[in-house]
PDB file of N, CA and C in Angstrom:
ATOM      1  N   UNK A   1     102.881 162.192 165.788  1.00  0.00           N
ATOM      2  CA  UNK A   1     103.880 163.065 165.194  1.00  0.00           C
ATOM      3  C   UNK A   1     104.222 164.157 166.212  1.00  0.00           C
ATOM      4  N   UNK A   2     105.999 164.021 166.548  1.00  0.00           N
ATOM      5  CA  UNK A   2     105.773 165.446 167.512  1.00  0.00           C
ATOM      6  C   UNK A   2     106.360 166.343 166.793  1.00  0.00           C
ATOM      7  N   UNK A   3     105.767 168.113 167.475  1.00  0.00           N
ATOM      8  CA  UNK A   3     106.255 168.834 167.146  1.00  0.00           C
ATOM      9  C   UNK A   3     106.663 169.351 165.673  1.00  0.00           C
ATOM     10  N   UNK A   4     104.946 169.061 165.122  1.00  0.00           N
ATOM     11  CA  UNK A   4     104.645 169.526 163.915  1.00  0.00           C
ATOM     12  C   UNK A   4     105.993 168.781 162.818  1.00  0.00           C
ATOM     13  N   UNK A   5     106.570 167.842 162.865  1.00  0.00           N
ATOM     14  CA  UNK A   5     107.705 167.282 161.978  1.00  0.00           C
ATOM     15  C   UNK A   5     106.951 166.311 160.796  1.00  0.00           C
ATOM     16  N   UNK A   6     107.066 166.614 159.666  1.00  0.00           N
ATOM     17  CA  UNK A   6     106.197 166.046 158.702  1.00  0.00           C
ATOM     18  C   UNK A   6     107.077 165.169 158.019  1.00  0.00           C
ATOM     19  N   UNK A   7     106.692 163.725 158.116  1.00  0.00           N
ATOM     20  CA  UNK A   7     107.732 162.329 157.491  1.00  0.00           C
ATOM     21  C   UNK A   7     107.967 162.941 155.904  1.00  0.00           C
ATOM     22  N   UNK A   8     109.154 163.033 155.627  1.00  0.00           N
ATOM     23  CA  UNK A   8     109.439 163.108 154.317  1.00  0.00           C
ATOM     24  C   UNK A   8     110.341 161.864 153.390  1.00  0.00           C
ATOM     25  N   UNK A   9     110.176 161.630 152.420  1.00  0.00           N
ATOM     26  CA  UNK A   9     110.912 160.178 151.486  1.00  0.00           C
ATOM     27  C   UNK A   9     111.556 161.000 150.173  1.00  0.00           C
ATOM     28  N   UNK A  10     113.232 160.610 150.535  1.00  0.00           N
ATOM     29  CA  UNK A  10     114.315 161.063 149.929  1.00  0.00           C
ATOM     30  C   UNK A  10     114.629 159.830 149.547  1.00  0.00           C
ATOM     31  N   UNK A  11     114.842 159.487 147.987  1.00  0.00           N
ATOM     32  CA  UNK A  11     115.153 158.042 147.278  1.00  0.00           C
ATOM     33  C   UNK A  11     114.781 157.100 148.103  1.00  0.00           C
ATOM     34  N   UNK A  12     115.599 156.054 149.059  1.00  0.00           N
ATOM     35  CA  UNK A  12     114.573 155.215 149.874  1.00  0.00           C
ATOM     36  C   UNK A  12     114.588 155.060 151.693  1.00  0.00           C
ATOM     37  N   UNK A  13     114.952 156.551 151.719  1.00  0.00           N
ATOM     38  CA  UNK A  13     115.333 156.467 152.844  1.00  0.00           C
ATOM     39  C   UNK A  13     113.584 157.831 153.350  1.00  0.00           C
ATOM     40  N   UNK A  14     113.440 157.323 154.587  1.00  0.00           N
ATOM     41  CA  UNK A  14     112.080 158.320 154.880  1.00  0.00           C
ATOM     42  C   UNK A  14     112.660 159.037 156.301  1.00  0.00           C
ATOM     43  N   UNK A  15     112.308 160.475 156.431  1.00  0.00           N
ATOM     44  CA  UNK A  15     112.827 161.096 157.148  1.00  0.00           C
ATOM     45  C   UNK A  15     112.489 161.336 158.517  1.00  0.00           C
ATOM     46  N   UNK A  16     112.813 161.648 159.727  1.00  0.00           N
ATOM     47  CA  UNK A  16     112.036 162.014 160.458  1.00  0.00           C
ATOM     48  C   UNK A  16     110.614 163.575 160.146  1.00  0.00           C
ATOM     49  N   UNK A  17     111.824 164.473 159.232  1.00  0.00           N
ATOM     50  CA  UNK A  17     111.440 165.817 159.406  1.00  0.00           C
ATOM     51  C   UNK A  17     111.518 166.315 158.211  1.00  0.00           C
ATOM     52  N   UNK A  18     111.121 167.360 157.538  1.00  0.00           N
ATOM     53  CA  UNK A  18     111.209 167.826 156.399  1.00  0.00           C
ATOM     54  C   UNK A  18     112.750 168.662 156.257  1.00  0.00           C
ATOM     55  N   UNK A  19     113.125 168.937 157.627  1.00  0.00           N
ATOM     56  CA  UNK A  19     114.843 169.755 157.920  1.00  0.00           C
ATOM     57  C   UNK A  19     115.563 168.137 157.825  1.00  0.00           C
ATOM     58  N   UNK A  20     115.666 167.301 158.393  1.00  0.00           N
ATOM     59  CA  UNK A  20     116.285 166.373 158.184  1.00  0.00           C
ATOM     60  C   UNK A  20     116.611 165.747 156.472  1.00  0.00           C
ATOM     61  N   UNK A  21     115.838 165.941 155.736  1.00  0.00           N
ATOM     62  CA  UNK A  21     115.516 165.378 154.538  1.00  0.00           C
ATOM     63  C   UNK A  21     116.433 166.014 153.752  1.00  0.00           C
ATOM     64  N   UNK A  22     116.031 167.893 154.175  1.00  0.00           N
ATOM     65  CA  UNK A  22     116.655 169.053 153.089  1.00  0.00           C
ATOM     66  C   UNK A  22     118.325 168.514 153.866  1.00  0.00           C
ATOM     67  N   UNK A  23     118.681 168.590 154.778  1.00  0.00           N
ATOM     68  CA  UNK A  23     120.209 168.129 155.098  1.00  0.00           C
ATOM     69  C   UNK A  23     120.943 166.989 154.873  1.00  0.00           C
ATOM     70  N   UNK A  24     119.994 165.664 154.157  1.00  0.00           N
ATOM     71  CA  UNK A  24     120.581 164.689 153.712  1.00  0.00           C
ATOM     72  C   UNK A  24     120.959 164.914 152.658  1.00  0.00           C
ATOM     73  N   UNK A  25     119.974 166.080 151.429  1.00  0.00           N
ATOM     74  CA  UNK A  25     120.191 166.040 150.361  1.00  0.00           C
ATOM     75  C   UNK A  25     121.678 167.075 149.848  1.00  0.00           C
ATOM     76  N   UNK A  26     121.787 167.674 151.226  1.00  0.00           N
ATOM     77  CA  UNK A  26     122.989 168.698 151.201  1.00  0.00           C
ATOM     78  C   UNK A  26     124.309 167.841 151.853  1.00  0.00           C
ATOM     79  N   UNK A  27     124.222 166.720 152.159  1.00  0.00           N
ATOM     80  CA  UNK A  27     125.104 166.116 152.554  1.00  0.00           C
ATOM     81  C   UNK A  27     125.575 165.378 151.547  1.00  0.00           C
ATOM     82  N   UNK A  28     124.575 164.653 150.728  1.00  0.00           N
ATOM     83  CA  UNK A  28     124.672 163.915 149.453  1.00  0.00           C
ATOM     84  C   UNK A  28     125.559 164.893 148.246  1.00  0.00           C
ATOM     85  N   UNK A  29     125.422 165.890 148.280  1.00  0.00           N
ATOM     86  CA  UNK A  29     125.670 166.598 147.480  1.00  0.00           C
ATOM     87  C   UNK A  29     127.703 167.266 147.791  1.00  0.00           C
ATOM     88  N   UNK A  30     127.652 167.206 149.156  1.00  0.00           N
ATOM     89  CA  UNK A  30     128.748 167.625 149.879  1.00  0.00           C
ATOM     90  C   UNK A  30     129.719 166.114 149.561  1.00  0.00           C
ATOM     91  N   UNK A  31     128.834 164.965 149.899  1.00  0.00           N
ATOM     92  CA  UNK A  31     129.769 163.601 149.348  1.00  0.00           C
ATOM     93  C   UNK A  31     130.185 163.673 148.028  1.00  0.00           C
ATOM     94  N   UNK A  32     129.089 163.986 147.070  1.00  0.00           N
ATOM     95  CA  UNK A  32     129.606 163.714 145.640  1.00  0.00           C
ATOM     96  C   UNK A  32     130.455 164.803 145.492  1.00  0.00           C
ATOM     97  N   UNK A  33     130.510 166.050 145.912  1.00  0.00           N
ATOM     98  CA  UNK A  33     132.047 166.964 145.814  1.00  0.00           C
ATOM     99  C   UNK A  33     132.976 166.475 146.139  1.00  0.00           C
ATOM    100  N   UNK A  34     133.640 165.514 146.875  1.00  0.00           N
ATOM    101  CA  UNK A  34     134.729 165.015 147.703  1.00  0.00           C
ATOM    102  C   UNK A  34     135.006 165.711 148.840  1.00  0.00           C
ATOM    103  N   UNK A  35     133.911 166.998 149.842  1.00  0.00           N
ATOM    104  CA  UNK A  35     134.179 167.242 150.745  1.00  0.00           C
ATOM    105  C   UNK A  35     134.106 166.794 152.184  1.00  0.00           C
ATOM    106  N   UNK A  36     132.863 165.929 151.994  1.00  0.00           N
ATOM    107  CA  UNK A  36     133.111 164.580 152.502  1.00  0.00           C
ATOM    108  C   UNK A  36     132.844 163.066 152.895  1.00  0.00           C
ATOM    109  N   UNK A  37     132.927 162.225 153.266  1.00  0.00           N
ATOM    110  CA  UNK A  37     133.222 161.053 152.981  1.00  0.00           C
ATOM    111  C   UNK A  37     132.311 160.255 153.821  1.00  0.00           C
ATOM    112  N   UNK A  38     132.240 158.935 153.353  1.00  0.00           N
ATOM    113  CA  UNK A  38     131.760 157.571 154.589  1.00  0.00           C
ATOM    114  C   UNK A  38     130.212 158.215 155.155  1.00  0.00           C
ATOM    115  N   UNK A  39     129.569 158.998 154.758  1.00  0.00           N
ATOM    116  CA  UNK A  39     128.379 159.106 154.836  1.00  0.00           C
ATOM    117  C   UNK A  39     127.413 157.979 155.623  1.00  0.00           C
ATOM    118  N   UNK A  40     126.802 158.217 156.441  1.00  0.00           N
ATOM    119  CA  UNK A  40     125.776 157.112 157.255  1.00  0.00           C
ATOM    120  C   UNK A  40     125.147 157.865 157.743  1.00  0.00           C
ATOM    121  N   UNK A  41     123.926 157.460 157.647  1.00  0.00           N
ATOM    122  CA  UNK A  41     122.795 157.632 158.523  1.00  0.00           C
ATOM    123  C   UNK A  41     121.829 156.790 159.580  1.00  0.00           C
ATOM    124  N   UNK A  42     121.491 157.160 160.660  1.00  0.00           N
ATOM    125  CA  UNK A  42     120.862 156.945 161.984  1.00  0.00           C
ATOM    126  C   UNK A  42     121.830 155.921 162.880  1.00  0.00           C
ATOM    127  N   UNK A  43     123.138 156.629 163.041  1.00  0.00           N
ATOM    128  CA  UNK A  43     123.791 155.753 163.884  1.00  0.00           C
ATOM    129  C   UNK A  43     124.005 156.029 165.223  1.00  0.00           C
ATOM    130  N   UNK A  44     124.123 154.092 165.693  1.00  0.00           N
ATOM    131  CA  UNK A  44     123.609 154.632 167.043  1.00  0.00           C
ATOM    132  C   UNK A  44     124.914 154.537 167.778  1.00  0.00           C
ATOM    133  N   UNK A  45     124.548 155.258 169.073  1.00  0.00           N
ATOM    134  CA  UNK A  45     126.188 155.272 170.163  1.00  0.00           C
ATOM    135  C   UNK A  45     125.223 155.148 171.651  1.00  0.00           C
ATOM    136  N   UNK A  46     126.157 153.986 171.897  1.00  0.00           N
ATOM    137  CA  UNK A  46     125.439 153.659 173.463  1.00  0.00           C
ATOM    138  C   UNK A  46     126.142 154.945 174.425  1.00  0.00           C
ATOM    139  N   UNK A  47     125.141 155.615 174.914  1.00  0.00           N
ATOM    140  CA  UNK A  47     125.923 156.320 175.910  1.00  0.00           C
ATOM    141  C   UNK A  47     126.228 156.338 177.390  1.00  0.00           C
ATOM    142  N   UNK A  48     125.195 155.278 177.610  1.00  0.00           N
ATOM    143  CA  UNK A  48     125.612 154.545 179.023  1.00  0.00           C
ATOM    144  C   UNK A  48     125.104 153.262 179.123  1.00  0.00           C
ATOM    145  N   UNK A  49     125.393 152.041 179.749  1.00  0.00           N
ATOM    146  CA  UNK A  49     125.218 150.820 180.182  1.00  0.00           C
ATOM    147  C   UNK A  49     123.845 150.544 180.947  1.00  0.00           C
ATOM    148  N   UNK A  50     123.606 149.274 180.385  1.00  0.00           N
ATOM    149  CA  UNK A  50     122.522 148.665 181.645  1.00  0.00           C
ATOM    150  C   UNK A  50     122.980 148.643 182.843  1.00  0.00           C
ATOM    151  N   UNK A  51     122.285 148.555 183.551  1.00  0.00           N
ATOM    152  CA  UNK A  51     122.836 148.311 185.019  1.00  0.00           C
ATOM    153  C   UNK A  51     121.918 147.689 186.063  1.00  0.00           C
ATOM    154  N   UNK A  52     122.597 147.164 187.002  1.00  0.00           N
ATOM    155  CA  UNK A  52     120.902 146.232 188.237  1.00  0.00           C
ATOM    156  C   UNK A  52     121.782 147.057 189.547  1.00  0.00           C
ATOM    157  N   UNK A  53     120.544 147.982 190.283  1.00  0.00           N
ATOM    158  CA  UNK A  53     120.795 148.296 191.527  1.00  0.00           C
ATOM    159  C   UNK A  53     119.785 147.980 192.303  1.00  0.00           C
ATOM    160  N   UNK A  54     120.221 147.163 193.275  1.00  0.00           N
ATOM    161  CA  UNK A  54     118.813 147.296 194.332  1.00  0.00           C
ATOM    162  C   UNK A  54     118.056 146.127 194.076  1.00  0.00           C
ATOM    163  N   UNK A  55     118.877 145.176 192.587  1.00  0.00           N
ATOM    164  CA  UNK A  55     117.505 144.474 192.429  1.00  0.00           C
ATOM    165  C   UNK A  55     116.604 144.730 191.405  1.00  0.00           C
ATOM    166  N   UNK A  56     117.031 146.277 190.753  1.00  0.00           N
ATOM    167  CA  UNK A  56     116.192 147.120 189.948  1.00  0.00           C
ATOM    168  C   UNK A  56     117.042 147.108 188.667  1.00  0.00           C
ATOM    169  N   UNK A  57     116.492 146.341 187.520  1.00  0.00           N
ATOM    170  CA  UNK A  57     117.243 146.758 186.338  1.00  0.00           C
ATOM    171  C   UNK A  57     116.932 148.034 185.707  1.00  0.00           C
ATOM    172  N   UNK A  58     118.215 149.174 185.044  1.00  0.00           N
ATOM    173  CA  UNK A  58     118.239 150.207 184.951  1.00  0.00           C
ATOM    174  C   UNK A  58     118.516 149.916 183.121  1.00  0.00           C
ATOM    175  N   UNK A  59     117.277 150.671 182.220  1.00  0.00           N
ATOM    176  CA  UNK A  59     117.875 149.839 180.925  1.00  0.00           C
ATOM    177  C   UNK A  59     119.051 151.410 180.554  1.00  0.00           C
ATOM    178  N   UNK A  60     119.506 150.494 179.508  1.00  0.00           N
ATOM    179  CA  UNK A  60     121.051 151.072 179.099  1.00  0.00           C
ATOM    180  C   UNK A  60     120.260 152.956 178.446  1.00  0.00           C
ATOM    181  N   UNK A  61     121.238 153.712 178.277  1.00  0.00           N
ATOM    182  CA  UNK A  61     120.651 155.154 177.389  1.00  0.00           C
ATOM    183  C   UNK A  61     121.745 155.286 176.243  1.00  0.00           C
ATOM    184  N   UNK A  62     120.643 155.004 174.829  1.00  0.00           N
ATOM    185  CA  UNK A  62     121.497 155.233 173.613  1.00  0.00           C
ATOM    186  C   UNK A  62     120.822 156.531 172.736  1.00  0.00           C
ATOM    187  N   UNK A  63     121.591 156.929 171.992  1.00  0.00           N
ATOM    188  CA  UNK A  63     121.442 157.946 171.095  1.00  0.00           C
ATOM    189  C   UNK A  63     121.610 157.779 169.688  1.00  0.00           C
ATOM    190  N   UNK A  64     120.702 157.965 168.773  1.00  0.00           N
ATOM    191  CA  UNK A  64     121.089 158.173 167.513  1.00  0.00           C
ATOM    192  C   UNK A  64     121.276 158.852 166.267  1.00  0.00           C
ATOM    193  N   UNK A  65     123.102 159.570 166.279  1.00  0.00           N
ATOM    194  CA  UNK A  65     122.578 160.578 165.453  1.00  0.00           C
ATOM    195  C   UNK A  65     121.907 160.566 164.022  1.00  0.00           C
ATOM    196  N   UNK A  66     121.164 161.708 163.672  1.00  0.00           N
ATOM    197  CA  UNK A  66     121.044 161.952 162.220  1.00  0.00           C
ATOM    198  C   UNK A  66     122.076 161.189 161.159  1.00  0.00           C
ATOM    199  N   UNK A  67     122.915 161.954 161.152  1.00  0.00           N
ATOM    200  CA  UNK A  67     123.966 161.315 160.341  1.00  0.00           C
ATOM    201  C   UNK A  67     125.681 161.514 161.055  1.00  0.00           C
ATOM    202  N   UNK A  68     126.821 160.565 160.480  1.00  0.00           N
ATOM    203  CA  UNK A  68     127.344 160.745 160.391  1.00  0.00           C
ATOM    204  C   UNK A  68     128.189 160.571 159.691  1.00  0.00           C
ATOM    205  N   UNK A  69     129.537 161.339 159.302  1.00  0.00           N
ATOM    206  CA  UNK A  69     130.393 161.373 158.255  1.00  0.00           C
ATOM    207  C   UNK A  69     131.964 161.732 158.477  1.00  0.00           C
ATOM    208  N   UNK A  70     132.568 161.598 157.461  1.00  0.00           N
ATOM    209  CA  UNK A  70     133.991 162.011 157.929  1.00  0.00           C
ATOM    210  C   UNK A  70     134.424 163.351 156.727  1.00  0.00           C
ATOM    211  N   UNK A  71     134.765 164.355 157.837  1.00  0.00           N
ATOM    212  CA  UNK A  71     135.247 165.903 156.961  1.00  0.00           C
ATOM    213  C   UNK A  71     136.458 165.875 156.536  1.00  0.00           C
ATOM    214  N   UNK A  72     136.697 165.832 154.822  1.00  0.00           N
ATOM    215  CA  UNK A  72     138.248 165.710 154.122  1.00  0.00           C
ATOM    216  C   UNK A  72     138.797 166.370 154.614  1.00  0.00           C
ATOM    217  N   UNK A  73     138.209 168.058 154.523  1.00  0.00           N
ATOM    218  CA  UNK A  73     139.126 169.107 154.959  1.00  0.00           C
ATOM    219  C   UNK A  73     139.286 168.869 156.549  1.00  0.00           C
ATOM    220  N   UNK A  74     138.841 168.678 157.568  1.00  0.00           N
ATOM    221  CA  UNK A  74     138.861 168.654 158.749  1.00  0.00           C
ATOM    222  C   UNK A  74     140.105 167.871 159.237  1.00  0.00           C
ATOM    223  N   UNK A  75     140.059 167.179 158.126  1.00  0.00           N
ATOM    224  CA  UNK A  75     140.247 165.770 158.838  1.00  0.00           C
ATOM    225  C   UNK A  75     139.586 164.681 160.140  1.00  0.00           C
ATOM    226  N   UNK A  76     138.709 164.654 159.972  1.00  0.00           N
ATOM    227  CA  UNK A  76     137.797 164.654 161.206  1.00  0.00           C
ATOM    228  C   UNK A  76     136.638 164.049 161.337  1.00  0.00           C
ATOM    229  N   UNK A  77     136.093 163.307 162.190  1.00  0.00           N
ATOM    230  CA  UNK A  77     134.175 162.327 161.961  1.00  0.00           C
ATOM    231  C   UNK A  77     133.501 163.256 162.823  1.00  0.00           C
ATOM    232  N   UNK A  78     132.513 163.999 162.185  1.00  0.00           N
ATOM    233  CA  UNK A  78     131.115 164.575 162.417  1.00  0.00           C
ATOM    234  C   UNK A  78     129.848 163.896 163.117  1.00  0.00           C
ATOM    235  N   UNK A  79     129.687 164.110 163.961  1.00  0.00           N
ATOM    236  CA  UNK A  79     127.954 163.479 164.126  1.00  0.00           C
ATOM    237  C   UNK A  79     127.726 164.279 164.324  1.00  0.00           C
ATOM    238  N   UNK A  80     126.072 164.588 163.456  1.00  0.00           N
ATOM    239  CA  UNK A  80     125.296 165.508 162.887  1.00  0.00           C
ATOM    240  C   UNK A  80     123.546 165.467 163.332  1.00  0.00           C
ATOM    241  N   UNK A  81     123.384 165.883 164.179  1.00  0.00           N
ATOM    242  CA  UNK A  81     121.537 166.213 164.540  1.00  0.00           C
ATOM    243  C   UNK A  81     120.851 167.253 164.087  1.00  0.00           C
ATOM    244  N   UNK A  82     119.725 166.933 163.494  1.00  0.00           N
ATOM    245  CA  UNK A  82     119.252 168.197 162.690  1.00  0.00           C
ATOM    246  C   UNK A  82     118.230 168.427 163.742  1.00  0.00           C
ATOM    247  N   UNK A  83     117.694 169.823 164.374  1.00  0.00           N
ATOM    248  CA  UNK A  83     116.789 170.064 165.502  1.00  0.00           C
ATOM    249  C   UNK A  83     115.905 171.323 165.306  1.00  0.00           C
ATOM    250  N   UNK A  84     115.067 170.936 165.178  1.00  0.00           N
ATOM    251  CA  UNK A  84     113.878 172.306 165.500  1.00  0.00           C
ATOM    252  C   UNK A  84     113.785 172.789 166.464  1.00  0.00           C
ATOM    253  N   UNK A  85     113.901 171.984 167.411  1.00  0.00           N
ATOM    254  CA  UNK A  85     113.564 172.469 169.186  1.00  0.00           C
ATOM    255  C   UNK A  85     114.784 171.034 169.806  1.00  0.00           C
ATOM    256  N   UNK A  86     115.621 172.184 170.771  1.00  0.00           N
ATOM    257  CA  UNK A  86     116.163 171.458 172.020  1.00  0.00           C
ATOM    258  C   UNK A  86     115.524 170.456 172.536  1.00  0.00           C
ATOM    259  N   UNK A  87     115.377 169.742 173.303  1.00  0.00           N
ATOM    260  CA  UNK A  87     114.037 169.083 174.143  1.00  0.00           C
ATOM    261  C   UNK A  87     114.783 169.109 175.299  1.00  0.00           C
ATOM    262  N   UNK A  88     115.071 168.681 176.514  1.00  0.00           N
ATOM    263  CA  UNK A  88     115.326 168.532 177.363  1.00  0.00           C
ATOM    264  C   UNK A  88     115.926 167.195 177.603  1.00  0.00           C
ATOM    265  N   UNK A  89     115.922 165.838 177.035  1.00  0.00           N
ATOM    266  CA  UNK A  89     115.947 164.852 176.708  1.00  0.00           C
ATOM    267  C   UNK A  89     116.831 165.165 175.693  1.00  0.00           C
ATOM    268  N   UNK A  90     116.753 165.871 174.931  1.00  0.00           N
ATOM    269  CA  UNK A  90     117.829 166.099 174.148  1.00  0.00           C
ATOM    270  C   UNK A  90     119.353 166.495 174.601  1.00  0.00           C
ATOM    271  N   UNK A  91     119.065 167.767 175.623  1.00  0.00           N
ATOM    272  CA  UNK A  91     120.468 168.445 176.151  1.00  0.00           C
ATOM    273  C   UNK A  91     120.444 167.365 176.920  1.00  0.00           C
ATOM    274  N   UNK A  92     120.064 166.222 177.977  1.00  0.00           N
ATOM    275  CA  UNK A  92     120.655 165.596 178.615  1.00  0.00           C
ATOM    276  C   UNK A  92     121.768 164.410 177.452  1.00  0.00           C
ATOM    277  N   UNK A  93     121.148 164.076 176.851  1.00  0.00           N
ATOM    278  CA  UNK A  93     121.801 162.970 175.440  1.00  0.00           C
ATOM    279  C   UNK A  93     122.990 163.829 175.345  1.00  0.00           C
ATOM    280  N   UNK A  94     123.185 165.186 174.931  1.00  0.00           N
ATOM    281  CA  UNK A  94     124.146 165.999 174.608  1.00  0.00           C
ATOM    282  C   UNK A  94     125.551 166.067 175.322  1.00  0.00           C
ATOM    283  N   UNK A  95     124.810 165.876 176.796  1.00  0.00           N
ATOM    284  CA  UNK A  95     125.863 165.727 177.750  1.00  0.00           C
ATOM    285  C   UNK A  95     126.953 164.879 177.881  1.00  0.00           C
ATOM    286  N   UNK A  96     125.442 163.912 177.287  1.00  0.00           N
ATOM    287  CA  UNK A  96     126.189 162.308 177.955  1.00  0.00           C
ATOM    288  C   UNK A  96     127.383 161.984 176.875  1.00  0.00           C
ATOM    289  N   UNK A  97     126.913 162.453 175.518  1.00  0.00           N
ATOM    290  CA  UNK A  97     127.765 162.266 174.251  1.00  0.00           C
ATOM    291  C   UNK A  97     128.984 162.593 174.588  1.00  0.00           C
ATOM    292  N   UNK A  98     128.815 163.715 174.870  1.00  0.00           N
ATOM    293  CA  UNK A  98     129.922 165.118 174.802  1.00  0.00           C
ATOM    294  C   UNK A  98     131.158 164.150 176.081  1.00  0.00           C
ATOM    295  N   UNK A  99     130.587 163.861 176.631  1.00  0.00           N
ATOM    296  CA  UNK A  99     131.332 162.985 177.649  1.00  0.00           C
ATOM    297  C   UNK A  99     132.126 161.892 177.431  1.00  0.00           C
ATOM    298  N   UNK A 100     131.274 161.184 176.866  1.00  0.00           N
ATOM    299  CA  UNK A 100     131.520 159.625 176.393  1.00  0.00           C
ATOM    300  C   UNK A 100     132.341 159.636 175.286  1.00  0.00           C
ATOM    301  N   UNK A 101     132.500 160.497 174.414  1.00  0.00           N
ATOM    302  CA  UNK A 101     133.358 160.705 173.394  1.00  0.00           C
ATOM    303  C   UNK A 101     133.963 161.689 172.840  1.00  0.00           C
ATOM    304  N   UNK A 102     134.680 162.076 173.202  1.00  0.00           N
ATOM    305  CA  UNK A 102     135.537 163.248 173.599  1.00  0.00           C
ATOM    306  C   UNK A 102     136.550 163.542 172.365  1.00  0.00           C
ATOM    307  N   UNK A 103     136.070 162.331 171.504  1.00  0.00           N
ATOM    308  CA  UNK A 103     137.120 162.342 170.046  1.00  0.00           C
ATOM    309  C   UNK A 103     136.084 162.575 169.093  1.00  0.00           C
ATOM    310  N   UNK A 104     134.803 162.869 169.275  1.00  0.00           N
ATOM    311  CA  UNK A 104     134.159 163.439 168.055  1.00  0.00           C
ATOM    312  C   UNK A 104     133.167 164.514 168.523  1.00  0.00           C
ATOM    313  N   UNK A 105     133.076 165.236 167.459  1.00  0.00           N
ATOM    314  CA  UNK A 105     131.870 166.821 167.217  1.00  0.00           C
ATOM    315  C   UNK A 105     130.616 166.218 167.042  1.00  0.00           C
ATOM    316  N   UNK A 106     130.205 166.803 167.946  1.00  0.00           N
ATOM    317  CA  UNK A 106     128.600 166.776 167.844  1.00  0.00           C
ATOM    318  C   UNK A 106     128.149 167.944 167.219  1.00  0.00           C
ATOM    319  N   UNK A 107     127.453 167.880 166.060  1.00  0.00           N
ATOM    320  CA  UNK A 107     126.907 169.393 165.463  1.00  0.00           C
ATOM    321  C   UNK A 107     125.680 169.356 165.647  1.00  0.00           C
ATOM    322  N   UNK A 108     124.892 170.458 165.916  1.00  0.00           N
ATOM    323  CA  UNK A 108     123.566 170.195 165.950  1.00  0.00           C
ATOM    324  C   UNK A 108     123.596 171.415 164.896  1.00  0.00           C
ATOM    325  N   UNK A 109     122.267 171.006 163.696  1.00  0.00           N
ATOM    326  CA  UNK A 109     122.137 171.800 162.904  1.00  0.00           C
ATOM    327  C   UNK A 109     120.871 171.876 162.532  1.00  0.00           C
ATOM    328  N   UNK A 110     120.279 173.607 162.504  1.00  0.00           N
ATOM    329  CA  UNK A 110     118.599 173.989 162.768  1.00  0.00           C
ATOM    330  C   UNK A 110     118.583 174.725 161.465  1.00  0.00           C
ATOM    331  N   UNK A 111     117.099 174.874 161.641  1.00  0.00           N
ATOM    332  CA  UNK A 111     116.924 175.386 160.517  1.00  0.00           C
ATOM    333  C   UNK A 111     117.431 176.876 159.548  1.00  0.00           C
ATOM    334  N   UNK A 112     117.981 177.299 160.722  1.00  0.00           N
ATOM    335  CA  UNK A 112     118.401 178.738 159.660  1.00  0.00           C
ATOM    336  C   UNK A 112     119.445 178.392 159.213  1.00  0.00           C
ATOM    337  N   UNK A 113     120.249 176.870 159.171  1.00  0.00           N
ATOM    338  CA  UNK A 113     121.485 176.859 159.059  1.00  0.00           C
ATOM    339  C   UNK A 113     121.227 175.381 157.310  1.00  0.00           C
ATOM    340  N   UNK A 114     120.049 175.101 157.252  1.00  0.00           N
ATOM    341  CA  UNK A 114     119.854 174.497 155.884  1.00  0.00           C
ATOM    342  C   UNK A 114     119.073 175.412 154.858  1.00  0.00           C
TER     343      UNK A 114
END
């Protein structure tokens, strides 16, 4: 377990984190208002390719957010990471996102914000 994150089970889905869990149930709740929509969770986005240099296979780097969804009012698709701590591994993923897809928000959302 890293970084003190305690598995939590929301109907039948089990969480990474006890912040992850409390933000599904606020998302669930945000769907059944009609604010917003198409709800999914742990989806993944390749953010860069395999590759062979040298002879050397390089495996591909994917990411998967928490959740994602589409905002009525926004008009707009969200991907959503819930985070206790940055990691370093993390801001690099961040980069690569932020890069690779340039048509959606990455939110990262911590705990003072559930």
């Amino acid at each position: 377990m890293k970084y003190n994150n305690k598995k939590t089970q929301v109907n039948a889905y089990v969480f990474d984190s006890a912040l992850e869990a409390k933000r599904y149930k606020q998302l669930e709740l945000m769907q059944r208002a009609g604010k917003i929509s198409n709800l999914r969770l742990q989806v993944l986005f390749l953010l860069q390719e395999s590759f062979v240099k040298n002879g050397k296979t390089y495996r591909k780097i994917e990411y998967i957010a928490d959740f994602v969804y589409y905002d009525n009012k926004l008009k707009k698709t969200i991907v959503e990471d819930t985070k206790g701590i940055k990691t370093d591994v993390f801001k690099i993923k961040q980069k690569l996102f932020e890069k690779k897809y340039l048509y959606l928000e990455l939110k990262i959302i911590t705990k003072d914000e559930v």
